[in-house]
N, C-alpha and C. Protein backbone atom coordinates (compact mmCIF):
# COMPACT_ATOMS: atom_id res chain seq x y z
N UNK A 1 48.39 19.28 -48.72
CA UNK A 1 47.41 19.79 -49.68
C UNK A 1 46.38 18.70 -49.88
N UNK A 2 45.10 18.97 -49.33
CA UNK A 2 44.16 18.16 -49.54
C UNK A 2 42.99 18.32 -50.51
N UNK A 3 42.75 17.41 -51.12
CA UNK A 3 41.50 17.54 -52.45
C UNK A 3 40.30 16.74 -51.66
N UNK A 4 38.93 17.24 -51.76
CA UNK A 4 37.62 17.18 -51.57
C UNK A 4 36.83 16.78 -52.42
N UNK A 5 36.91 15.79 -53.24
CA UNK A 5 35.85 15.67 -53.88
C UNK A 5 34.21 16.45 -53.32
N UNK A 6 33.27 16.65 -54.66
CA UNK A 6 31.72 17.02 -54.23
C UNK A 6 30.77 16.24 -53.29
N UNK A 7 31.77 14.57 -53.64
CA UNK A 7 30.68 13.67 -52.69
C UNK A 7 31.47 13.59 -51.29
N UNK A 8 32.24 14.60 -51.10
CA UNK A 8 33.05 14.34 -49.69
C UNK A 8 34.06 13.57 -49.39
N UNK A 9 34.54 12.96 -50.78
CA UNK A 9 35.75 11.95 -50.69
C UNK A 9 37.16 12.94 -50.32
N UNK A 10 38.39 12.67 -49.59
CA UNK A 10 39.27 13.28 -49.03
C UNK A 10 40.10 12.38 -49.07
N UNK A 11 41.02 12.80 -50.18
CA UNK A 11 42.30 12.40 -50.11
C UNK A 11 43.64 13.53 -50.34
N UNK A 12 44.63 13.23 -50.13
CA UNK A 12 46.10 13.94 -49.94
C UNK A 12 46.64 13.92 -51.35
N UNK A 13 47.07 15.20 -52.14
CA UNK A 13 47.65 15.31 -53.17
C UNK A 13 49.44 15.59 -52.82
N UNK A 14 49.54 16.74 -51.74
CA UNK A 14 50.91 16.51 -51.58
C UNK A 14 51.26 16.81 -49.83
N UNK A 15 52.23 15.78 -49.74
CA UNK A 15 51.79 15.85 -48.08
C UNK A 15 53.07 16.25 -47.20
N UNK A 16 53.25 16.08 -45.98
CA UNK A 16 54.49 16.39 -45.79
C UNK A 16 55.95 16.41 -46.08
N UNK A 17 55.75 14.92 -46.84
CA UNK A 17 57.22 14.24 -47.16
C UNK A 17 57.42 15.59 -48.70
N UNK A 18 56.69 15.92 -49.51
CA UNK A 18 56.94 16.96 -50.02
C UNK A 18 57.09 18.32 -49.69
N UNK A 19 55.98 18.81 -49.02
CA UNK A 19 55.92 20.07 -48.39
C UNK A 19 56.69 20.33 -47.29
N UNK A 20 57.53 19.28 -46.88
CA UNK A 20 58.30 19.54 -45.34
C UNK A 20 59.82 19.25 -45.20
N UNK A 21 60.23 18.38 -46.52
CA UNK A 21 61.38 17.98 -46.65
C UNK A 21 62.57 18.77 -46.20
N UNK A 22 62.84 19.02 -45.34
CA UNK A 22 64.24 19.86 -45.02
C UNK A 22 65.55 19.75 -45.68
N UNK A 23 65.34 18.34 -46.58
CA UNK A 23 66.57 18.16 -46.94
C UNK A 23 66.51 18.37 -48.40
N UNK A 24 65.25 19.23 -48.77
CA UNK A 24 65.14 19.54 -50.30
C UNK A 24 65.23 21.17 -50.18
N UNK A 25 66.44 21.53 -51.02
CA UNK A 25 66.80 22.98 -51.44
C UNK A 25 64.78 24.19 -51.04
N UNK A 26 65.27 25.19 -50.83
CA UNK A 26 63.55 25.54 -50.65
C UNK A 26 63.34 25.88 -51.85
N UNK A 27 64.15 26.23 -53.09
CA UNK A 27 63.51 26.77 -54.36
C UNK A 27 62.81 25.69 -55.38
N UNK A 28 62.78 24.22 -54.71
CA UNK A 28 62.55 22.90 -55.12
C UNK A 28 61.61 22.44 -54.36
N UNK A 29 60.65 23.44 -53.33
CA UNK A 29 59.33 23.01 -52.30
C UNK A 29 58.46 23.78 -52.86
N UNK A 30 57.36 23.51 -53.51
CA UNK A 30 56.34 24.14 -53.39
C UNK A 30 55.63 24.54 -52.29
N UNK A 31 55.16 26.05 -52.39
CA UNK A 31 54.75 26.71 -51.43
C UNK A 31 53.05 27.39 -51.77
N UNK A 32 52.75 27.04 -50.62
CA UNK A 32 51.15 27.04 -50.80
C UNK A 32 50.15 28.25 -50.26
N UNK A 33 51.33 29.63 -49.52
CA UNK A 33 50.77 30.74 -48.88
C UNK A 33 49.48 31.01 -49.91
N UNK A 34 49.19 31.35 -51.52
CA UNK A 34 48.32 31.50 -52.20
C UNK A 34 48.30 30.61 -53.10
N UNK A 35 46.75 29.33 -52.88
CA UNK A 35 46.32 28.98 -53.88
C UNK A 35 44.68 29.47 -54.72
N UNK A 36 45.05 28.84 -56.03
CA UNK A 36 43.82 29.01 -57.01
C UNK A 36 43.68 28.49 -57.93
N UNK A 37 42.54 28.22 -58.92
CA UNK A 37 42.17 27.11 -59.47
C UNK A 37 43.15 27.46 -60.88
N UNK A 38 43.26 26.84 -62.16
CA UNK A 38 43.48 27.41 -63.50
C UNK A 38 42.67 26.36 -64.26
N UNK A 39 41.24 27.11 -64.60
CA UNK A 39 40.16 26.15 -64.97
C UNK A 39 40.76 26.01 -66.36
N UNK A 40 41.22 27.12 -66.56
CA UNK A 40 41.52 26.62 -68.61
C UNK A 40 42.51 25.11 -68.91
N UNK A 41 43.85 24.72 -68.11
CA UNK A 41 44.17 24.25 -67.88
C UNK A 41 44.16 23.14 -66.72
N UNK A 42 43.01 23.09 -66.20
CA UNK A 42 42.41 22.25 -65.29
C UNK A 42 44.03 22.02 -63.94
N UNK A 43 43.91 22.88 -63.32
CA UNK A 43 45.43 22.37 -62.12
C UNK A 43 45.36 23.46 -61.50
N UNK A 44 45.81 23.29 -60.62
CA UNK A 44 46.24 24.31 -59.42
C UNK A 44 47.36 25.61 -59.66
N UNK A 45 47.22 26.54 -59.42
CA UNK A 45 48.40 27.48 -59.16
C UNK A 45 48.66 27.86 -57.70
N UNK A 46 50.01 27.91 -57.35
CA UNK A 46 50.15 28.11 -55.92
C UNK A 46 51.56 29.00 -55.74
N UNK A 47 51.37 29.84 -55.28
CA UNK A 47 52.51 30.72 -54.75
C UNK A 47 52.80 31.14 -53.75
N UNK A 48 53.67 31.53 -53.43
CA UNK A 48 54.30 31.94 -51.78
C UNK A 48 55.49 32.17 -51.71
N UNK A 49 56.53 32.67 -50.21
CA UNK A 49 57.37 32.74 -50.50
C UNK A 49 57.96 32.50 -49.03
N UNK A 50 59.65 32.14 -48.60
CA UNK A 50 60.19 31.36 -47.69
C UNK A 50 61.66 32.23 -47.51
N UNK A 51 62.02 32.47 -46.52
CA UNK A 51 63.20 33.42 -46.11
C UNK A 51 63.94 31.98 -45.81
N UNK A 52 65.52 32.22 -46.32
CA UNK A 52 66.25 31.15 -46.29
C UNK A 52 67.40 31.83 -45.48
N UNK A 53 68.51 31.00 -45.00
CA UNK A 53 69.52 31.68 -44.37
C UNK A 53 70.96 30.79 -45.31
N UNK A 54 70.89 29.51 -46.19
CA UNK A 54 72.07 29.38 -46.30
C UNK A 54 71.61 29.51 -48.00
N UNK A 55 72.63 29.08 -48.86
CA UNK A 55 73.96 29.83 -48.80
C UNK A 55 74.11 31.41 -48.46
N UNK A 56 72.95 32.20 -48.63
CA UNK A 56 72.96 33.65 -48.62
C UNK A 56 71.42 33.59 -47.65
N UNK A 57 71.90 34.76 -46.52
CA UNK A 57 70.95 34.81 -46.14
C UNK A 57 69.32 35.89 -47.34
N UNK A 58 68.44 35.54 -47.72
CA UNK A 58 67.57 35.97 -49.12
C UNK A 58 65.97 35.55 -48.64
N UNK A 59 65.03 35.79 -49.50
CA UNK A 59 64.01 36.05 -49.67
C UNK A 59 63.51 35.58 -50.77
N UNK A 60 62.88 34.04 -50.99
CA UNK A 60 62.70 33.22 -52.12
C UNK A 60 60.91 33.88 -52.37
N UNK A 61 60.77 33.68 -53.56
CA UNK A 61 59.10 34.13 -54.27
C UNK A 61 59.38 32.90 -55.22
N UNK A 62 58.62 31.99 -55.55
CA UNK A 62 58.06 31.10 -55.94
C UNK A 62 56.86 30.54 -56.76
N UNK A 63 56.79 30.41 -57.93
CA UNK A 63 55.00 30.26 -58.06
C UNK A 63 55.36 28.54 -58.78
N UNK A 64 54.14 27.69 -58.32
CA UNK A 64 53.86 26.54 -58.86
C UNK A 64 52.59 25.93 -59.41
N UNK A 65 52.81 25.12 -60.35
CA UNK A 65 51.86 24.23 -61.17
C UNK A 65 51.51 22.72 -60.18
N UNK A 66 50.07 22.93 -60.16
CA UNK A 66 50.46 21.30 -59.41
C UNK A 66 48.78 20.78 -59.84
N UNK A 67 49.12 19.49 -60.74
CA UNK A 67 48.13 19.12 -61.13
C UNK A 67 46.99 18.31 -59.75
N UNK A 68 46.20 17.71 -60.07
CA UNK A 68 45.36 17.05 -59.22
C UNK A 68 45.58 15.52 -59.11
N UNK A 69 46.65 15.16 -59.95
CA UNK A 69 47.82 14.06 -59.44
C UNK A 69 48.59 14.06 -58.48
N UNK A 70 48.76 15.19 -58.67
CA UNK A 70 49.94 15.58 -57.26
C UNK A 70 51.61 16.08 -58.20
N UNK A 71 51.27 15.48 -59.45
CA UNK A 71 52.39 16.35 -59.74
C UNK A 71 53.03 17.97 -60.58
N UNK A 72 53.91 18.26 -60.00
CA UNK A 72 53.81 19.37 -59.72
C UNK A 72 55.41 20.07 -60.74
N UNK A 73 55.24 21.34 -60.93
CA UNK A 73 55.97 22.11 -61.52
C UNK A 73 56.39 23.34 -61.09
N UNK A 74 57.65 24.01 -61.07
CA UNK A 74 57.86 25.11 -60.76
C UNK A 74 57.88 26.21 -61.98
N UNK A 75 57.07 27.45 -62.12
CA UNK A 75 57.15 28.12 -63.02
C UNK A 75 57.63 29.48 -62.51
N UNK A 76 58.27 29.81 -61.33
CA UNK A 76 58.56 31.25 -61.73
C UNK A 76 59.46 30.84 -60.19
N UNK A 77 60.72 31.73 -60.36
CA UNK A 77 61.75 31.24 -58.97
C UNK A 77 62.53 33.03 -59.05
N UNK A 78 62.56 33.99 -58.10
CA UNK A 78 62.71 34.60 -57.93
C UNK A 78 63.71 34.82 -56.28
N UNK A 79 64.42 36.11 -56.31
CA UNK A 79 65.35 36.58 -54.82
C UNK A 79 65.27 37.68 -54.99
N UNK A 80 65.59 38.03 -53.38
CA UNK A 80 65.08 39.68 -53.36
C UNK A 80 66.13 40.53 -52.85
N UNK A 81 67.56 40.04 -52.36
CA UNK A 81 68.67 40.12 -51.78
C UNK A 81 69.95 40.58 -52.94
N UNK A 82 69.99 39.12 -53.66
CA UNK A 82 71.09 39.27 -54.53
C UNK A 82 70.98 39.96 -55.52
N UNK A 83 72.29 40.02 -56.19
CA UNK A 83 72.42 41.05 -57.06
C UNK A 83 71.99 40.56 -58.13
N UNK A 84 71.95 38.88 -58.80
CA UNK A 84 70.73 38.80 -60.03
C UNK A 84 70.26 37.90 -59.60
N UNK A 85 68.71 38.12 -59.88
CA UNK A 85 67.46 37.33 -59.69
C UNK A 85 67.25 35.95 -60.78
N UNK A 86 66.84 34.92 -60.56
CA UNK A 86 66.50 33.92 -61.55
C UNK A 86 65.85 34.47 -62.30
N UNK A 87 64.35 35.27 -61.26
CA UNK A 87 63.44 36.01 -62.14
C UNK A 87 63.61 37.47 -62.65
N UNK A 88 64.88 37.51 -62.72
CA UNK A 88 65.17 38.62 -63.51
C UNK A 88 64.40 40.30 -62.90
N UNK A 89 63.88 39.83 -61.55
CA UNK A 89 63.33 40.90 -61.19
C UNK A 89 63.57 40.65 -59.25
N UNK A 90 63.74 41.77 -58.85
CA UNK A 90 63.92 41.36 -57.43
C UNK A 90 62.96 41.58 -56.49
N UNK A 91 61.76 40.31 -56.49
CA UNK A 91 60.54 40.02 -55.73
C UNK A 91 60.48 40.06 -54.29
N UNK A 92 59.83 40.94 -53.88
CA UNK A 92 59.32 40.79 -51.87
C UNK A 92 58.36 39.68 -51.76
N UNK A 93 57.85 38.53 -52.29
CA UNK A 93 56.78 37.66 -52.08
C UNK A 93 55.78 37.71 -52.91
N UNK A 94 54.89 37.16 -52.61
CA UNK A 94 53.25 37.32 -53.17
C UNK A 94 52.45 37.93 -52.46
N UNK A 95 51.97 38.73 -52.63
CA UNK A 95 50.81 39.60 -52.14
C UNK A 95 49.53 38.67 -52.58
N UNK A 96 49.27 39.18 -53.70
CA UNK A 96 48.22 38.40 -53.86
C UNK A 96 48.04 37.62 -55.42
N UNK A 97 47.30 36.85 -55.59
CA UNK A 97 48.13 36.11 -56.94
C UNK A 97 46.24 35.66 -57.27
N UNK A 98 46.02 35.59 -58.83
CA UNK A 98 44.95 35.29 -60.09
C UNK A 98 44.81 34.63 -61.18
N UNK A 99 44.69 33.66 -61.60
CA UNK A 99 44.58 33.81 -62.93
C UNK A 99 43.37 34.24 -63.77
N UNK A 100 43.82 34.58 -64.92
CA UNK A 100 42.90 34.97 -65.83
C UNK A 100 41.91 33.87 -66.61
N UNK A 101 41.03 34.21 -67.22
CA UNK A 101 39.99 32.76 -67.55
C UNK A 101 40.83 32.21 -69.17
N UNK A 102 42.10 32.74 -69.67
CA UNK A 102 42.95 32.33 -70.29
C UNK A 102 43.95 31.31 -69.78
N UNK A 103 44.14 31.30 -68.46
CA UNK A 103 45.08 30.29 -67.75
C UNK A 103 46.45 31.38 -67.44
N UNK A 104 46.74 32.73 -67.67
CA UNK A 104 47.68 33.38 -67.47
C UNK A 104 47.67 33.90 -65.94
N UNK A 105 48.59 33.44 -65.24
CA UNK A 105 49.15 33.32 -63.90
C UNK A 105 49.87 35.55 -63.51
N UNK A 106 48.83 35.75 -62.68
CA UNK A 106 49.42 37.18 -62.03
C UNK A 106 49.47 37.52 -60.96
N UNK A 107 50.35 37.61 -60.19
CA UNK A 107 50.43 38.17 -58.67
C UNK A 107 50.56 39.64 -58.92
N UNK A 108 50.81 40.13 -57.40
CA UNK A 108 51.08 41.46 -57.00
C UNK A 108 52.47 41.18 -55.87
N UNK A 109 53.20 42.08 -56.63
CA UNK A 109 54.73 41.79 -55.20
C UNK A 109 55.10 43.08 -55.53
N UNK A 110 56.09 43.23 -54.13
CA UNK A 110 56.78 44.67 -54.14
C UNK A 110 58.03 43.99 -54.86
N UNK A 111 58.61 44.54 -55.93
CA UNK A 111 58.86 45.24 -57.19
C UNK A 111 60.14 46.21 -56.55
N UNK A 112 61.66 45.50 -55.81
CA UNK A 112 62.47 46.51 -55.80
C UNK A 112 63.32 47.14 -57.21
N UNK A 113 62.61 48.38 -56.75
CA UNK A 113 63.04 49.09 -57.94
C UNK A 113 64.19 50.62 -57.46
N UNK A 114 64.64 50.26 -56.05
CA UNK A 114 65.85 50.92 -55.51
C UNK A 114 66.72 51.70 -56.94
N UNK A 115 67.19 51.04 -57.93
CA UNK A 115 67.63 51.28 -58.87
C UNK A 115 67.18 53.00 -59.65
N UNK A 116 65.96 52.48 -60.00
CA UNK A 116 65.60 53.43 -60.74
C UNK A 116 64.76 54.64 -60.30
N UNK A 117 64.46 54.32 -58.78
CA UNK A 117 63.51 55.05 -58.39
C UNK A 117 63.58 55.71 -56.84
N UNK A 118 64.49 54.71 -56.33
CA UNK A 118 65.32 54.92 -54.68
C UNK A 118 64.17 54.32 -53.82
N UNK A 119 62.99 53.70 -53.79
CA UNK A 119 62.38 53.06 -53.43
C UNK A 119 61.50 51.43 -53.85
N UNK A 120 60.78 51.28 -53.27
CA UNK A 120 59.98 49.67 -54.02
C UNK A 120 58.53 49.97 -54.21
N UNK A 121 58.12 49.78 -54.93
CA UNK A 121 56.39 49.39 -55.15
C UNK A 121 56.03 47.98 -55.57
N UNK A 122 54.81 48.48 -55.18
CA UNK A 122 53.77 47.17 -55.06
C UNK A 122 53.39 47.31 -56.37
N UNK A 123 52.87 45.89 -57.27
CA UNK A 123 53.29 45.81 -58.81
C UNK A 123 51.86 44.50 -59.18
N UNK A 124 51.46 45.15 -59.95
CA UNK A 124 50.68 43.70 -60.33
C UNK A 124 51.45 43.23 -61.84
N UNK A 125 52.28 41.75 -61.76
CA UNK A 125 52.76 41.39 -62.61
C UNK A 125 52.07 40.01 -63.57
N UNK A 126 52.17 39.84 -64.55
CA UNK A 126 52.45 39.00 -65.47
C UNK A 126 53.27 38.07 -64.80
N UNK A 127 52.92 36.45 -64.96
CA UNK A 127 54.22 35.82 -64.81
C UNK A 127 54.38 35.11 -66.04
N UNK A 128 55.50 35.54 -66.53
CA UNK A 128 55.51 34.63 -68.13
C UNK A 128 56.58 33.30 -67.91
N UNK A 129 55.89 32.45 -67.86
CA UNK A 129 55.92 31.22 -67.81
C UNK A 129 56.92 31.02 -68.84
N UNK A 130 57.09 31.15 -69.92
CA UNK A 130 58.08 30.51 -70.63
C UNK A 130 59.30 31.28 -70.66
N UNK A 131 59.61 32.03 -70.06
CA UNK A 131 61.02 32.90 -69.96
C UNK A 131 61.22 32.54 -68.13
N UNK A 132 60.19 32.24 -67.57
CA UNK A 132 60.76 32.33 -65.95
C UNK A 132 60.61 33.44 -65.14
N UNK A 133 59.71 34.09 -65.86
CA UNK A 133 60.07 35.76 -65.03
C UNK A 133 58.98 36.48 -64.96
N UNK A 134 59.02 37.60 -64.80
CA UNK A 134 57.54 38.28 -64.57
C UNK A 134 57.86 39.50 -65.42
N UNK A 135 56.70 40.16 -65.97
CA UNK A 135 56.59 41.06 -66.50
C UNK A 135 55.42 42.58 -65.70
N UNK A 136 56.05 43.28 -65.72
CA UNK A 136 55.35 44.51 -64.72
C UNK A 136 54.36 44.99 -65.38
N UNK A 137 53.08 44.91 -64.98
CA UNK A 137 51.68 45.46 -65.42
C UNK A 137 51.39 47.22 -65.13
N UNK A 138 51.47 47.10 -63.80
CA UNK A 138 50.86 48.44 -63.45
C UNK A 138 52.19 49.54 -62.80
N UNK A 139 52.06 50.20 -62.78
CA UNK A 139 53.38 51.47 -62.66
C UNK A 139 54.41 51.31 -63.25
N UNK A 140 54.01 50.82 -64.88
CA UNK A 140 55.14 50.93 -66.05
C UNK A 140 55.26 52.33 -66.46
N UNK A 141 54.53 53.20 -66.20
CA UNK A 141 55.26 54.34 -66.61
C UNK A 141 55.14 55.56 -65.37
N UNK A 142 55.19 55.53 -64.41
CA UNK A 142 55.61 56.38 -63.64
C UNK A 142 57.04 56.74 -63.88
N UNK A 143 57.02 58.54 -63.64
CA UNK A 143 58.28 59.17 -63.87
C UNK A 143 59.10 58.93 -62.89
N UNK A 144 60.59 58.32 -63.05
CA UNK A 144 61.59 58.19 -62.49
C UNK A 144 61.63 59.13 -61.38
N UNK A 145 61.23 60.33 -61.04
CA UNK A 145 61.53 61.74 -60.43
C UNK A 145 60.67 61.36 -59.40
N UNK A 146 58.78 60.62 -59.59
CA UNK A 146 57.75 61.12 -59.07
C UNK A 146 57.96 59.99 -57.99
N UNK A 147 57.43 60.62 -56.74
CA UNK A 147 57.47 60.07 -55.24
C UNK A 147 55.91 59.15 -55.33
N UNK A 148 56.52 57.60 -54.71
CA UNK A 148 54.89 56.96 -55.08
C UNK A 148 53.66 57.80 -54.12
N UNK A 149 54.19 58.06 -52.77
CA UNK A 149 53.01 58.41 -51.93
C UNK A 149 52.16 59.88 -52.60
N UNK A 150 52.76 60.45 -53.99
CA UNK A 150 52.57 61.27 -54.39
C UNK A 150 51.67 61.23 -55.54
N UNK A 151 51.56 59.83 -56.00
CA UNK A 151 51.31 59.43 -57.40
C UNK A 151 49.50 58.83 -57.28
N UNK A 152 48.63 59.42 -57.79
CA UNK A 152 47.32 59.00 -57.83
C UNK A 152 47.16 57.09 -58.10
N UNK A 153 46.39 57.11 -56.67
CA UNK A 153 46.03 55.40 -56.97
C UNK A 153 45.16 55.06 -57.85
N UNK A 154 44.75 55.83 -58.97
CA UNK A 154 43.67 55.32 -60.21
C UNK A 154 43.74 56.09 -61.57
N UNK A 155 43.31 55.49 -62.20
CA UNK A 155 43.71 55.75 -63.60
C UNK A 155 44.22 54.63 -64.95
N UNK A 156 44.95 55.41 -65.25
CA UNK A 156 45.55 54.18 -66.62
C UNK A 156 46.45 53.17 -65.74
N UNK A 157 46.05 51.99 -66.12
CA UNK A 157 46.99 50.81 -65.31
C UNK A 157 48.21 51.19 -65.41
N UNK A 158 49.43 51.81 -66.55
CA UNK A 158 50.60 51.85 -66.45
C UNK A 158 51.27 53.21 -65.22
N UNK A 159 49.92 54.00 -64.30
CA UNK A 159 49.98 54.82 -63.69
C UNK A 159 49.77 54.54 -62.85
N UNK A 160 49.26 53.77 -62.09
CA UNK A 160 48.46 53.14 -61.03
C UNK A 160 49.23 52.67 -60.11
N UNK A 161 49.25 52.61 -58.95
CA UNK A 161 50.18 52.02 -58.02
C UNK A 161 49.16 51.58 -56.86
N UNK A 162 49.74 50.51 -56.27
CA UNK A 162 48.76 49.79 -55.04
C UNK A 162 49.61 49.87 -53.63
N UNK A 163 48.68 49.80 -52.74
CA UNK A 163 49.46 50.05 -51.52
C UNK A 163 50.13 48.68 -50.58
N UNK A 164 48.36 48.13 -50.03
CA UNK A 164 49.04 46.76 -49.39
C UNK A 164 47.95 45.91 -49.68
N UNK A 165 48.02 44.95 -50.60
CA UNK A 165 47.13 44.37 -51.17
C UNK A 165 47.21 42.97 -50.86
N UNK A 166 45.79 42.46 -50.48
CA UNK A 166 45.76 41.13 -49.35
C UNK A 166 45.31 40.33 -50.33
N UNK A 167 44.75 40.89 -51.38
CA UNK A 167 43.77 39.54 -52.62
C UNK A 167 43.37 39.94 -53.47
N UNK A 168 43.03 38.96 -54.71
CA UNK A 168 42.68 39.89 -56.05
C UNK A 168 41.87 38.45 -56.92
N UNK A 169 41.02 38.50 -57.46
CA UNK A 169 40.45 37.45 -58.02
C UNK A 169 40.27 38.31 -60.02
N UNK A 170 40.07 37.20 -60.31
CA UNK A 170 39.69 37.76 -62.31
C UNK A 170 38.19 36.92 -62.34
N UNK A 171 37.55 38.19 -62.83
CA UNK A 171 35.92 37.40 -63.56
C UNK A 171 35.99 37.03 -64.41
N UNK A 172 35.37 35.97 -65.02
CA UNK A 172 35.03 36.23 -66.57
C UNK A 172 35.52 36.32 -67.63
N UNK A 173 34.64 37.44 -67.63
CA UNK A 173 35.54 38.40 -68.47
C UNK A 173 36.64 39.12 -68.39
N UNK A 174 37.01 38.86 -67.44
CA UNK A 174 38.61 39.60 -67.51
C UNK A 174 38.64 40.37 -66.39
N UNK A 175 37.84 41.21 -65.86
CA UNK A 175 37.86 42.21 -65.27
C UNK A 175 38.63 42.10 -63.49
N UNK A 176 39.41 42.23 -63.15
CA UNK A 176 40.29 42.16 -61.73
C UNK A 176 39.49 42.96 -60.85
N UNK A 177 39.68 42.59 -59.74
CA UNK A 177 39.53 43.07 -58.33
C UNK A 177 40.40 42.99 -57.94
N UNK A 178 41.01 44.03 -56.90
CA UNK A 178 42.25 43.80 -55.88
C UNK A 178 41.85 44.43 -54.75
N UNK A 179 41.96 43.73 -53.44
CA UNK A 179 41.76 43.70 -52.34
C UNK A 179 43.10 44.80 -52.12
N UNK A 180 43.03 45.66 -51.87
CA UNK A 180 44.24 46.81 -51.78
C UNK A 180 44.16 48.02 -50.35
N UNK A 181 44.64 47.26 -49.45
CA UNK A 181 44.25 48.31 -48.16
C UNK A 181 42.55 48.34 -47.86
N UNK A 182 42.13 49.38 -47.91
CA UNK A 182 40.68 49.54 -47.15
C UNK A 182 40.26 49.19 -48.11
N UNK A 183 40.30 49.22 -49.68
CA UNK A 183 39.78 49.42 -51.17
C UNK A 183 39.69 47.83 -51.69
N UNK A 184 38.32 48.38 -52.25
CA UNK A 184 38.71 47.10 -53.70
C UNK A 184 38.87 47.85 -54.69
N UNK A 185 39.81 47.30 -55.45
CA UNK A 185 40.02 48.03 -56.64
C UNK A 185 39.74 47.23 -58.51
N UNK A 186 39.49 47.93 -58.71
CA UNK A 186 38.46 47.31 -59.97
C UNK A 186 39.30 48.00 -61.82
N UNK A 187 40.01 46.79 -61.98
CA UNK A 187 41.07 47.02 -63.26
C UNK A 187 40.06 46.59 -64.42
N UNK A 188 39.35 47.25 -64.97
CA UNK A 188 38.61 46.78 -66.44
C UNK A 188 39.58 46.59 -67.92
N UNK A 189 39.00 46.19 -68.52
CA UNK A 189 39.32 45.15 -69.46
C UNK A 189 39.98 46.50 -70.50
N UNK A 190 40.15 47.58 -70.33
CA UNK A 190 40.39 48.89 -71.00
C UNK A 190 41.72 49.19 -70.38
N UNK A 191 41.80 48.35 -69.33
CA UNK A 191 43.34 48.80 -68.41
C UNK A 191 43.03 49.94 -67.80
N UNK A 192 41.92 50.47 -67.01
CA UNK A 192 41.75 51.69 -66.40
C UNK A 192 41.39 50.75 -64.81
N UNK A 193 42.03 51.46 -63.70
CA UNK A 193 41.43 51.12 -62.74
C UNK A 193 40.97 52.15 -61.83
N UNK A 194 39.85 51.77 -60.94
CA UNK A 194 39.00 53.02 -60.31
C UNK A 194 38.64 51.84 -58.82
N UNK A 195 38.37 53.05 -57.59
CA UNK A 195 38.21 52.46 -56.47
C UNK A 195 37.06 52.47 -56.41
N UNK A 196 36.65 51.26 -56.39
CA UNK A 196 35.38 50.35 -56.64
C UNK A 196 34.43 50.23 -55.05
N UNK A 197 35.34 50.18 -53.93
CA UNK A 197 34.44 49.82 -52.84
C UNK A 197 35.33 50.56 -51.62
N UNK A 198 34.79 50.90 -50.74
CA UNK A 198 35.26 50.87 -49.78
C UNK A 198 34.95 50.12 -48.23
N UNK A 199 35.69 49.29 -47.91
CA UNK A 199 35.30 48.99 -46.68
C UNK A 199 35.95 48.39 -45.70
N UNK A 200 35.10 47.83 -44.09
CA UNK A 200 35.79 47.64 -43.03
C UNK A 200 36.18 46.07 -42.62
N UNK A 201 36.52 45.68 -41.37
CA UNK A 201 36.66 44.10 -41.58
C UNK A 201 38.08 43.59 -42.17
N UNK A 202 37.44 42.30 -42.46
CA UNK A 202 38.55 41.36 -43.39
C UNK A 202 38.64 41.62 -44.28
N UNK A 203 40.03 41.73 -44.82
CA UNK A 203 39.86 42.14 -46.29
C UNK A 203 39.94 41.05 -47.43
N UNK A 204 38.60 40.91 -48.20
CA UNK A 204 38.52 39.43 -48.78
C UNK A 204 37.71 40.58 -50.60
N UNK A 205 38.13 39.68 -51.56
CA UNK A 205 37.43 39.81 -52.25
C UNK A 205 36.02 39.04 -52.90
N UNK A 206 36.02 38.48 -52.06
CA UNK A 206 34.88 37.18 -52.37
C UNK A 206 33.82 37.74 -52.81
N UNK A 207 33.52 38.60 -52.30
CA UNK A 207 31.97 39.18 -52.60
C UNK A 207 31.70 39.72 -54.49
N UNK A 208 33.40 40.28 -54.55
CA UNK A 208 33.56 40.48 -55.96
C UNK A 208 33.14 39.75 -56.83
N UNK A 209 33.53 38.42 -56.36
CA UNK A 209 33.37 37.56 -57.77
C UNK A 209 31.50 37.04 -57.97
């Protein structure tokens, strides 16, 4: 992980001997598949996630704090295999991950919800930092009964469901974009989301912000 200063200065915040250590547990490596700034709190957020084979072969999701010292924190440790999760929820990875101009940390992960529903969705969550876990934003109230490929992609956020979502940035004011299949999708500050763009290419939200 390298920092750039404006005048072009380049130095190493965390380098292999951290990021590569084989002989450090993986739920104790920060993982860097998605980073982004957290201006309120001036530091990095970084998430990702790492398929392990011992003790259980599983599926680690991860999110970390890592200042511009280099040192660093783990705030959210999740599995997608076993029968209980650290994070209290059983995470497929990071899709795509934001914070808000409050400093509140949110990805999007598929959300097995086998349990209650006989399938998984894609979820834009809350990560609440002081419990360890994530809290589910969008398809909090879909009916137990209703089939997702069945369920309208817009509307009231607790209705809303996303498909395969590559990126998502927060303006401002609050307002989300999510890079979601062909779509950007556009969550306003009312909790309503509506398909905002359509288009071809890479799927980036940059233009959003």
């Amino acid at each position: 992980l390298r920092k750039i200063t404006p005048k072009g200065e380049v130095s190493t915040v965390l380098g292999p001997d951290v990021l590569c250590d084989n002989s450090v547990p993986r739920e104790n490596q920060p993982f860097l598949d998605n980073l982004t700034w957290d201006k309120a709190h001036g530091e990095l957020v970084a998430g990702g996630s790492r398929t392990t084979a011992r003790p259980l072969h599983d599926l680690y999701t991860l999110v970390w704090r890592i200042r511009p010292s280099g040192e660093y924190r783990r705030v959210l440790f999740g599995k997608k295999v076993t029968k209980v999760s650290p994070a209290k929820h059983h995470l497929d990875g990071v899709s795509a991950m934001a914070v808000d101009p409050k400093g509140r940390v949110f990805i999007i992960s598929r959300l097995m919800v086998f349990e209650q529903r006989g399938w998984d969705e894609l979820q834009l969550m809350l990560v609440d930092e002081a419990a360890a876990t994530v809290v589910p934003v969008s398809g909090t109230k879909i009916p137990k009964s209703t089939w997702i490929a069945d369920h309208p992609l817009d509307g009231p956020l607790e209705r809303a469901v996303f498909n395969f979502s590559h990126d998502m940035c927060i303006s401002p004011d609050g307002t989300t974009f999510v890079s979601d299949d062909v779509f950007v999708r556009r969550l306003d500050t009312k909790g309503q989301v509506t398909t905002w763009l359509f288009y071809f290419g890479v799927p980036s939200v940059a233009a959003a912000r």
